[in-house]
N, C-alpha and C. Protein backbone atom coordinates (compact mmCIF):
# COMPACT_ATOMS: atom_id res chain seq x y z
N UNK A 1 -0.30 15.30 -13.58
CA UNK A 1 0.32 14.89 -14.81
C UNK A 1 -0.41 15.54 -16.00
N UNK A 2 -1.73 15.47 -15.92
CA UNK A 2 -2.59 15.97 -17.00
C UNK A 2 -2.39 17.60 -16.79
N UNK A 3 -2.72 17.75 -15.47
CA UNK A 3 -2.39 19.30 -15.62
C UNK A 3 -1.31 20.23 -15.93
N UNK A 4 -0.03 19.31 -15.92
CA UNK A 4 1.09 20.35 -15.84
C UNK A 4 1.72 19.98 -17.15
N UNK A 5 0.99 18.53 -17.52
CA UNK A 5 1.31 18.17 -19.10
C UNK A 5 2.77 17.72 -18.95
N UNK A 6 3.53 16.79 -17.94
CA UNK A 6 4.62 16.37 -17.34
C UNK A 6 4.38 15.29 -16.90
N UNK A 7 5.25 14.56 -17.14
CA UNK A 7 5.11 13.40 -15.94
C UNK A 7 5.38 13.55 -14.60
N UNK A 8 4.89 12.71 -13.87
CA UNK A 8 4.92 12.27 -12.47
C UNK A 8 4.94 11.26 -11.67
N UNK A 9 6.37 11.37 -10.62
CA UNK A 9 6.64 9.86 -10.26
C UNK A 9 6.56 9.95 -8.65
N UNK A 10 6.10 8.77 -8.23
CA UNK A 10 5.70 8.38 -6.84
C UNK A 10 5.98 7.13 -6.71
N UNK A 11 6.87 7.26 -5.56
CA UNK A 11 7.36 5.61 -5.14
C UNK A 11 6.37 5.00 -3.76
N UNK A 12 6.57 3.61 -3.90
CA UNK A 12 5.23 3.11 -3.15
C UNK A 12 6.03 1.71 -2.60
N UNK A 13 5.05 0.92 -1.58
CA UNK A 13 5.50 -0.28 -1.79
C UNK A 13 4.73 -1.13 -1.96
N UNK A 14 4.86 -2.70 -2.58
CA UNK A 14 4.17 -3.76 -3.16
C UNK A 14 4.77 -5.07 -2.45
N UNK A 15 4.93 -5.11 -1.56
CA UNK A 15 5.44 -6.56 -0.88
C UNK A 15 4.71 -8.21 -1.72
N UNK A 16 5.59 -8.97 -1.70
CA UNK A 16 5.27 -10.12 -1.74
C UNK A 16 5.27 -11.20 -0.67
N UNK A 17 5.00 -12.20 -0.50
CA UNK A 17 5.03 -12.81 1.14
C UNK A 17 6.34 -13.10 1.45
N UNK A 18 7.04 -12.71 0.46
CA UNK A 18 8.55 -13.35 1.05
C UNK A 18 9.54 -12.05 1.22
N UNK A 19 9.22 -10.86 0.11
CA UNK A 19 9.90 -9.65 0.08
C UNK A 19 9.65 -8.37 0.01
N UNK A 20 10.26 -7.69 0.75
CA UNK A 20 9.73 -5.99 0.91
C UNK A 20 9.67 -6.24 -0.46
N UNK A 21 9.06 -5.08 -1.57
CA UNK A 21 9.20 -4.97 -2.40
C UNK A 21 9.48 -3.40 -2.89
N UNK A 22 10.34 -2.25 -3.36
CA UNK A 22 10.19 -1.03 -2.95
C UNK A 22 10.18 -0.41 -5.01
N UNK A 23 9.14 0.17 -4.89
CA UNK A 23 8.66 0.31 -6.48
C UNK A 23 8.20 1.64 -6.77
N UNK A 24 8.41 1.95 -7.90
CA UNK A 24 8.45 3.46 -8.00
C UNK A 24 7.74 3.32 -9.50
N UNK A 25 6.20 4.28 -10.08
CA UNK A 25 5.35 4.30 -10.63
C UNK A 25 5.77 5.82 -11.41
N UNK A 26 5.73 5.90 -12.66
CA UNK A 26 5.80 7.00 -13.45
C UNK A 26 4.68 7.47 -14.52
N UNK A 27 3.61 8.41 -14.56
CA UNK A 27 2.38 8.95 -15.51
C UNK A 27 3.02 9.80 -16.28
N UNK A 28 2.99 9.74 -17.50
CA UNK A 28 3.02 9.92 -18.55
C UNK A 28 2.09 10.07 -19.81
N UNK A 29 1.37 11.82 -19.05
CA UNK A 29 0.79 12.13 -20.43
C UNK A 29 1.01 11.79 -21.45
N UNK A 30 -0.50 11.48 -22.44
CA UNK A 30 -0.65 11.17 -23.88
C UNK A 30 -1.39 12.10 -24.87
N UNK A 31 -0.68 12.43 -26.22
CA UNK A 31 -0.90 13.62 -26.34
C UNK A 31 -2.51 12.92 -26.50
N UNK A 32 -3.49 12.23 -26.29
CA UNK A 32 -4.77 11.87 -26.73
C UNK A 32 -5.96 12.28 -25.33
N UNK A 33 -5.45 12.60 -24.33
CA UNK A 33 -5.60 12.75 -23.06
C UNK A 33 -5.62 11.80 -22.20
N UNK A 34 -4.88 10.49 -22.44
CA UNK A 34 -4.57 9.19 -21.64
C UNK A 34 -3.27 9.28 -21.23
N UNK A 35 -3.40 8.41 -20.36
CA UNK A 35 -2.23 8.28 -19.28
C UNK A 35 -1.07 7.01 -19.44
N UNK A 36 -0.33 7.28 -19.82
CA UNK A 36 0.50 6.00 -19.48
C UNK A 36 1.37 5.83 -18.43
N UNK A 37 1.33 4.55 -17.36
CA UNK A 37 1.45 3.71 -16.38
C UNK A 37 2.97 2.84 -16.14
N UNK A 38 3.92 3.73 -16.06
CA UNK A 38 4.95 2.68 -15.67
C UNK A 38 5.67 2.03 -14.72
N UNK A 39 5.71 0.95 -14.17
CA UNK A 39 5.78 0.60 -13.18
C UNK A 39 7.58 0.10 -13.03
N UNK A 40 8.55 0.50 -11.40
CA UNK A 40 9.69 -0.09 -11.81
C UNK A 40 10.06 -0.77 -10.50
N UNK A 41 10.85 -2.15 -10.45
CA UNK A 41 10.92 -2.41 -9.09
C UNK A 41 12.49 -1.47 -8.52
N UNK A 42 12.26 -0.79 -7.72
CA UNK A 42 13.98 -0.03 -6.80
C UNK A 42 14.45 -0.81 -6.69
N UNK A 43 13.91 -2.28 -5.45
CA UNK A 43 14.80 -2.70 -5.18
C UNK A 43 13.82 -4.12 -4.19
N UNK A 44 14.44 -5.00 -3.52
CA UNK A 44 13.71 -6.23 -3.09
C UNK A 44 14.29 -6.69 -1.64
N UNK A 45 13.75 -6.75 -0.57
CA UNK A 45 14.66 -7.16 0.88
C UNK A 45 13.72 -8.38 1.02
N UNK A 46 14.58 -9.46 1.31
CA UNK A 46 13.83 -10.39 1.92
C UNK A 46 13.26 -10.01 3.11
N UNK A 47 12.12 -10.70 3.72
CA UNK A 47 11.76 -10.84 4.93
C UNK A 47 12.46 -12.26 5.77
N UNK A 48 12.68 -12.01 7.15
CA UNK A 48 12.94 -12.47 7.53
C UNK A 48 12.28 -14.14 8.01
N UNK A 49 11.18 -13.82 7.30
CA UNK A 49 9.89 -15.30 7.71
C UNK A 49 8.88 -14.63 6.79
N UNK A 50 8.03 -15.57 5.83
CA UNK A 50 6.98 -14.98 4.93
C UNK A 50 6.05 -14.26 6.01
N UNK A 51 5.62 -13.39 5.41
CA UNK A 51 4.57 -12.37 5.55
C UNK A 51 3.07 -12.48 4.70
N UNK A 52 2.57 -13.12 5.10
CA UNK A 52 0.86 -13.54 4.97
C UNK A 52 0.13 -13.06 5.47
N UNK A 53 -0.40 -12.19 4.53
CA UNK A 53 -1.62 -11.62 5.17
C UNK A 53 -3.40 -11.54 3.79
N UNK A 54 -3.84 -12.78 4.57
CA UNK A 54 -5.04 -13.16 3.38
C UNK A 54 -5.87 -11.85 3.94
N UNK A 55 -6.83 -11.74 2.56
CA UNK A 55 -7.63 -10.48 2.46
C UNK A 55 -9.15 -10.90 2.80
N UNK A 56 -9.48 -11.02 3.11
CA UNK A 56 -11.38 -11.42 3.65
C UNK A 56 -12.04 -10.47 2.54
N UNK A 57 -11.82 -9.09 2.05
CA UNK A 57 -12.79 -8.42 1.91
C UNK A 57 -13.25 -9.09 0.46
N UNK A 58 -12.38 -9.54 -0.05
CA UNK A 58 -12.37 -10.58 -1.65
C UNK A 58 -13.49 -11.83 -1.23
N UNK A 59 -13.52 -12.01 -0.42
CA UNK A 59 -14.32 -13.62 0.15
C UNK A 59 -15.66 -13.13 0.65
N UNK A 60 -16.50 -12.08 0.66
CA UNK A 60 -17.74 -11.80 0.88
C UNK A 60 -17.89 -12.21 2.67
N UNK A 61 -17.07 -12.07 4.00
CA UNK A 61 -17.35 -12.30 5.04
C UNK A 61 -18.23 -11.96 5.59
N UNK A 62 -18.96 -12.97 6.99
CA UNK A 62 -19.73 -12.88 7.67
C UNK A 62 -19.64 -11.20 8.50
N UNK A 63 -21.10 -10.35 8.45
CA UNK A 63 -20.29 -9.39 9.17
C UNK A 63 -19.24 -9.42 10.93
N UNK A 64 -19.66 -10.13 11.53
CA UNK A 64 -19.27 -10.32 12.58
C UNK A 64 -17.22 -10.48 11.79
N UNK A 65 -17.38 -11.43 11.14
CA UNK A 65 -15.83 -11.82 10.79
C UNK A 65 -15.11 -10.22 10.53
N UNK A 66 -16.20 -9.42 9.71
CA UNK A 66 -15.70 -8.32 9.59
C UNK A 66 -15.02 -7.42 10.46
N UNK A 67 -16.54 -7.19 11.63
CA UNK A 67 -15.54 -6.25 12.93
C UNK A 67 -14.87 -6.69 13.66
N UNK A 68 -14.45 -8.01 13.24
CA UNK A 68 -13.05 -8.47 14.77
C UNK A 68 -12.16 -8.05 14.21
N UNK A 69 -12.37 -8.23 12.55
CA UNK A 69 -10.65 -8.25 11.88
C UNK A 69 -10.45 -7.09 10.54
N UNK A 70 -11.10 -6.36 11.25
CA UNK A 70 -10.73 -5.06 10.18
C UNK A 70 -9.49 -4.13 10.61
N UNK A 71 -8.64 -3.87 9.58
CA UNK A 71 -7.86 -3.52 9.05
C UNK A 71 -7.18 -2.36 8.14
N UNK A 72 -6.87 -1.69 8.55
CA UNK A 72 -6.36 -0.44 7.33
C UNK A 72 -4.88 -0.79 6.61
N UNK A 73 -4.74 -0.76 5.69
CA UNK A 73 -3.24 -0.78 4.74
C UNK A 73 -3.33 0.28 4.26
N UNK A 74 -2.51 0.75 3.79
CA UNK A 74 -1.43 1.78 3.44
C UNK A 74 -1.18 1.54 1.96
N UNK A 75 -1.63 2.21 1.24
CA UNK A 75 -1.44 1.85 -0.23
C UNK A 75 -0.03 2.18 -0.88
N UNK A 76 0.63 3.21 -0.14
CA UNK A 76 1.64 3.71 -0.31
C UNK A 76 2.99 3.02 0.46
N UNK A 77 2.59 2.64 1.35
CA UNK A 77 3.80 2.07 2.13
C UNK A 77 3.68 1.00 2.86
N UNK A 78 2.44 0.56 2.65
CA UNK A 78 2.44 -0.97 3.42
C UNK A 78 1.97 -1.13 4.47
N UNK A 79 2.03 -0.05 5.42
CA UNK A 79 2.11 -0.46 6.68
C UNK A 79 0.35 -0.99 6.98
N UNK A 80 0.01 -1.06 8.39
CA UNK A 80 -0.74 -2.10 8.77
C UNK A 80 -1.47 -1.19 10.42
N UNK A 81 -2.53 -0.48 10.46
CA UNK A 81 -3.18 -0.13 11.09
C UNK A 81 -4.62 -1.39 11.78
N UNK A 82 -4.41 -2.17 13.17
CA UNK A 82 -5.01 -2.58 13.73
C UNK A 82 -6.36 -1.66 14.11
N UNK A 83 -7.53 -2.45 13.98
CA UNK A 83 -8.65 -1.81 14.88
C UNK A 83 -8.11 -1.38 16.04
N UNK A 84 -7.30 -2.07 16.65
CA UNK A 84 -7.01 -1.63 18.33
C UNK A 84 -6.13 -1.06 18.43
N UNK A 85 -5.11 -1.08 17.37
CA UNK A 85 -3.58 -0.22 17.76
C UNK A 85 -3.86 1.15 16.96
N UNK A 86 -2.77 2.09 18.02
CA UNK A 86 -3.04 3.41 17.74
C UNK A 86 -2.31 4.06 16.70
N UNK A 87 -1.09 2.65 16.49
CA UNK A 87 0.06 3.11 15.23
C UNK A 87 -0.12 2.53 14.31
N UNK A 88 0.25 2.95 13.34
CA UNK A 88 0.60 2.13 11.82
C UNK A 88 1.92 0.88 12.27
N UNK A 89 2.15 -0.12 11.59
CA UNK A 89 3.28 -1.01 12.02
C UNK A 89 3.39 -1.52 10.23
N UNK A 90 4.98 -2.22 10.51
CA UNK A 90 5.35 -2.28 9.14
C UNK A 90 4.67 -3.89 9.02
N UNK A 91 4.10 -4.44 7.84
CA UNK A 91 3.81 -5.96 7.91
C UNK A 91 4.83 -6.95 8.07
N UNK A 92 5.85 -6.67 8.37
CA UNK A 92 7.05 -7.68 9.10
C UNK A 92 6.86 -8.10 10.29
N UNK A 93 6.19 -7.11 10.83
CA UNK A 93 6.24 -7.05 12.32
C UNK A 93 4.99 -8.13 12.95
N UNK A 94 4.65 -8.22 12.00
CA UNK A 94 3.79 -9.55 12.22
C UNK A 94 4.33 -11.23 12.86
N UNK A 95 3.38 -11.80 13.62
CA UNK A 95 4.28 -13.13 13.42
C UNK A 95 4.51 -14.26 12.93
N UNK A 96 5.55 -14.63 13.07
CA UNK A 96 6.06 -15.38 11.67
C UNK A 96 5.85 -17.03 11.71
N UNK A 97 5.04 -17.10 12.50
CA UNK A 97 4.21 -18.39 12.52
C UNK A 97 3.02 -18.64 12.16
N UNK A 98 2.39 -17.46 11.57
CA UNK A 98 0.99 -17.30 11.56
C UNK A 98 0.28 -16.48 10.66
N UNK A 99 -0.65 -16.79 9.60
CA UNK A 99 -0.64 -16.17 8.72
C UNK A 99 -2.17 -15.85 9.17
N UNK A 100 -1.90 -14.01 8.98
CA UNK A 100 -2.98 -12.96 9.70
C UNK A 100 -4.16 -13.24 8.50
N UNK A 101 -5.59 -13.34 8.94
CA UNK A 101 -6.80 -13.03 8.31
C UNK A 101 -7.30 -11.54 8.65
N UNK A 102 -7.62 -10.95 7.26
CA UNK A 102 -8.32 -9.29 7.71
C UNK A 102 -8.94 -8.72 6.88
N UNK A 103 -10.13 -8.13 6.98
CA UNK A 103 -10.68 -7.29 6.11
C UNK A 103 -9.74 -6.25 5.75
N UNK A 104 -9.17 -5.87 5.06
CA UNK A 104 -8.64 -5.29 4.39
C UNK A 104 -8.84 -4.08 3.98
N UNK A 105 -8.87 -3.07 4.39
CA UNK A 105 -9.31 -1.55 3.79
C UNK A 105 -8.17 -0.76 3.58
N UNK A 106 -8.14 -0.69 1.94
CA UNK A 106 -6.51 0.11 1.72
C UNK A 106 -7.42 1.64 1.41
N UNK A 107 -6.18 2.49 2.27
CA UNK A 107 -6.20 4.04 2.16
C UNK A 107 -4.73 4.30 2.00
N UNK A 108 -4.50 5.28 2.46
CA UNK A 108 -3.40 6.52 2.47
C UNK A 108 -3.04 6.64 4.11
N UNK A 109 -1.74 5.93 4.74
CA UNK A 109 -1.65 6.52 6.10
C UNK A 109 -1.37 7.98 6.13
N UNK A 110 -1.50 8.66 7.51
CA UNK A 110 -1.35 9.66 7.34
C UNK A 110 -0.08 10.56 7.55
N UNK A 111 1.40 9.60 7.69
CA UNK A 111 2.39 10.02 7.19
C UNK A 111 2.77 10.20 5.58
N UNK A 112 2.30 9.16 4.88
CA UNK A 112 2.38 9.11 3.44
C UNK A 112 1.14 10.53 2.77
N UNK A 113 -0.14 10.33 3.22
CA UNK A 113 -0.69 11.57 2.61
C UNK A 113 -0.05 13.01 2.58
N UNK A 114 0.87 13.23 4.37
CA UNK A 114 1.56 14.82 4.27
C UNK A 114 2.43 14.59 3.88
N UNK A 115 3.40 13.35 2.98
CA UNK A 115 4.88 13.52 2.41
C UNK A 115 4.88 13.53 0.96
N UNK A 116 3.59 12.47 0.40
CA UNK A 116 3.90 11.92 -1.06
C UNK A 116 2.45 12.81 -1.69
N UNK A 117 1.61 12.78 -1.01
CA UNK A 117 0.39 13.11 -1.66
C UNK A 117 0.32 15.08 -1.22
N UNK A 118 1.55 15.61 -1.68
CA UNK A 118 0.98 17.18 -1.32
C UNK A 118 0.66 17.71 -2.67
N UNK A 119 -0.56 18.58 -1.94
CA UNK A 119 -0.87 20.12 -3.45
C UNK A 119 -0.05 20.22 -4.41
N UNK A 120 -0.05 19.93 -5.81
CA UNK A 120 0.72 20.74 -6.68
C UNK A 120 1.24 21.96 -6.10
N UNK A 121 0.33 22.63 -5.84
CA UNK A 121 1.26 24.25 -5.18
C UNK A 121 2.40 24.18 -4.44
N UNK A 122 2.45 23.21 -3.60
CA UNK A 122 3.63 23.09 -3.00
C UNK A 122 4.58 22.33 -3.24
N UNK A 123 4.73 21.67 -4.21
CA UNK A 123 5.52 21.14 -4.61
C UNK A 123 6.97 21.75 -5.43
């Protein structure tokens, strides 16, 4: 944005416990060299059963609590990387009786880094 002196928009998602949430973020150089931040909702799907998922890493946990229940999210799309599973999964897929505890470590999966996050050059 700063470099090309343009804005730039990237859509993401922001769930709430009850709804996908699908939201799209726009930067907007300032001629002062600040950024302005706009945020828009696309659009809203319910879930089929709330989706709870409390964050441990906010609560200072025991380390042990840490390595049973660590966690990767997806800053971009939500999804939900288990210590043990080899895939990303969407947080729906969770179950709907039971509200998941996890350390929490948000990154970039690595479908979203090669689709949303490429080089200026290639764009």
């Amino acid at each position: 944005c700063r470099l090309r002196n343009e804005p730039l928009t990237r859509d993401y998602r922001c769930d709430s416990p009850t709804h996908q949430r699908y939201m799209r973020v726009t930067l907007y150089p300032e001629g002062d060299g600040s950024i302005l931040m706009k945020h828009e909702t696309l659009r809203e799907v319910p879930f089929s059963h709330p989706v709870v998922i409390r964050d441990m890493s906010r609560e200072s946990p025991a380390p042990a609590q840490i390595a049973s229940a660590r966690v990767l999210r997806c800053s971009m799309c939500n999804r939900l990387k288990l210590k043990e599973a080899e895939t990303w999964s969407s947080p729906e897929t969770l179950s709907e009786h039971e509200t998941k505890t996890f350390h929490v470590i948000h990154t970039v999966c690595p479908d979203c880094r090669s689709t949303i996050w490429k080089p200026l050059k290639n764009r």
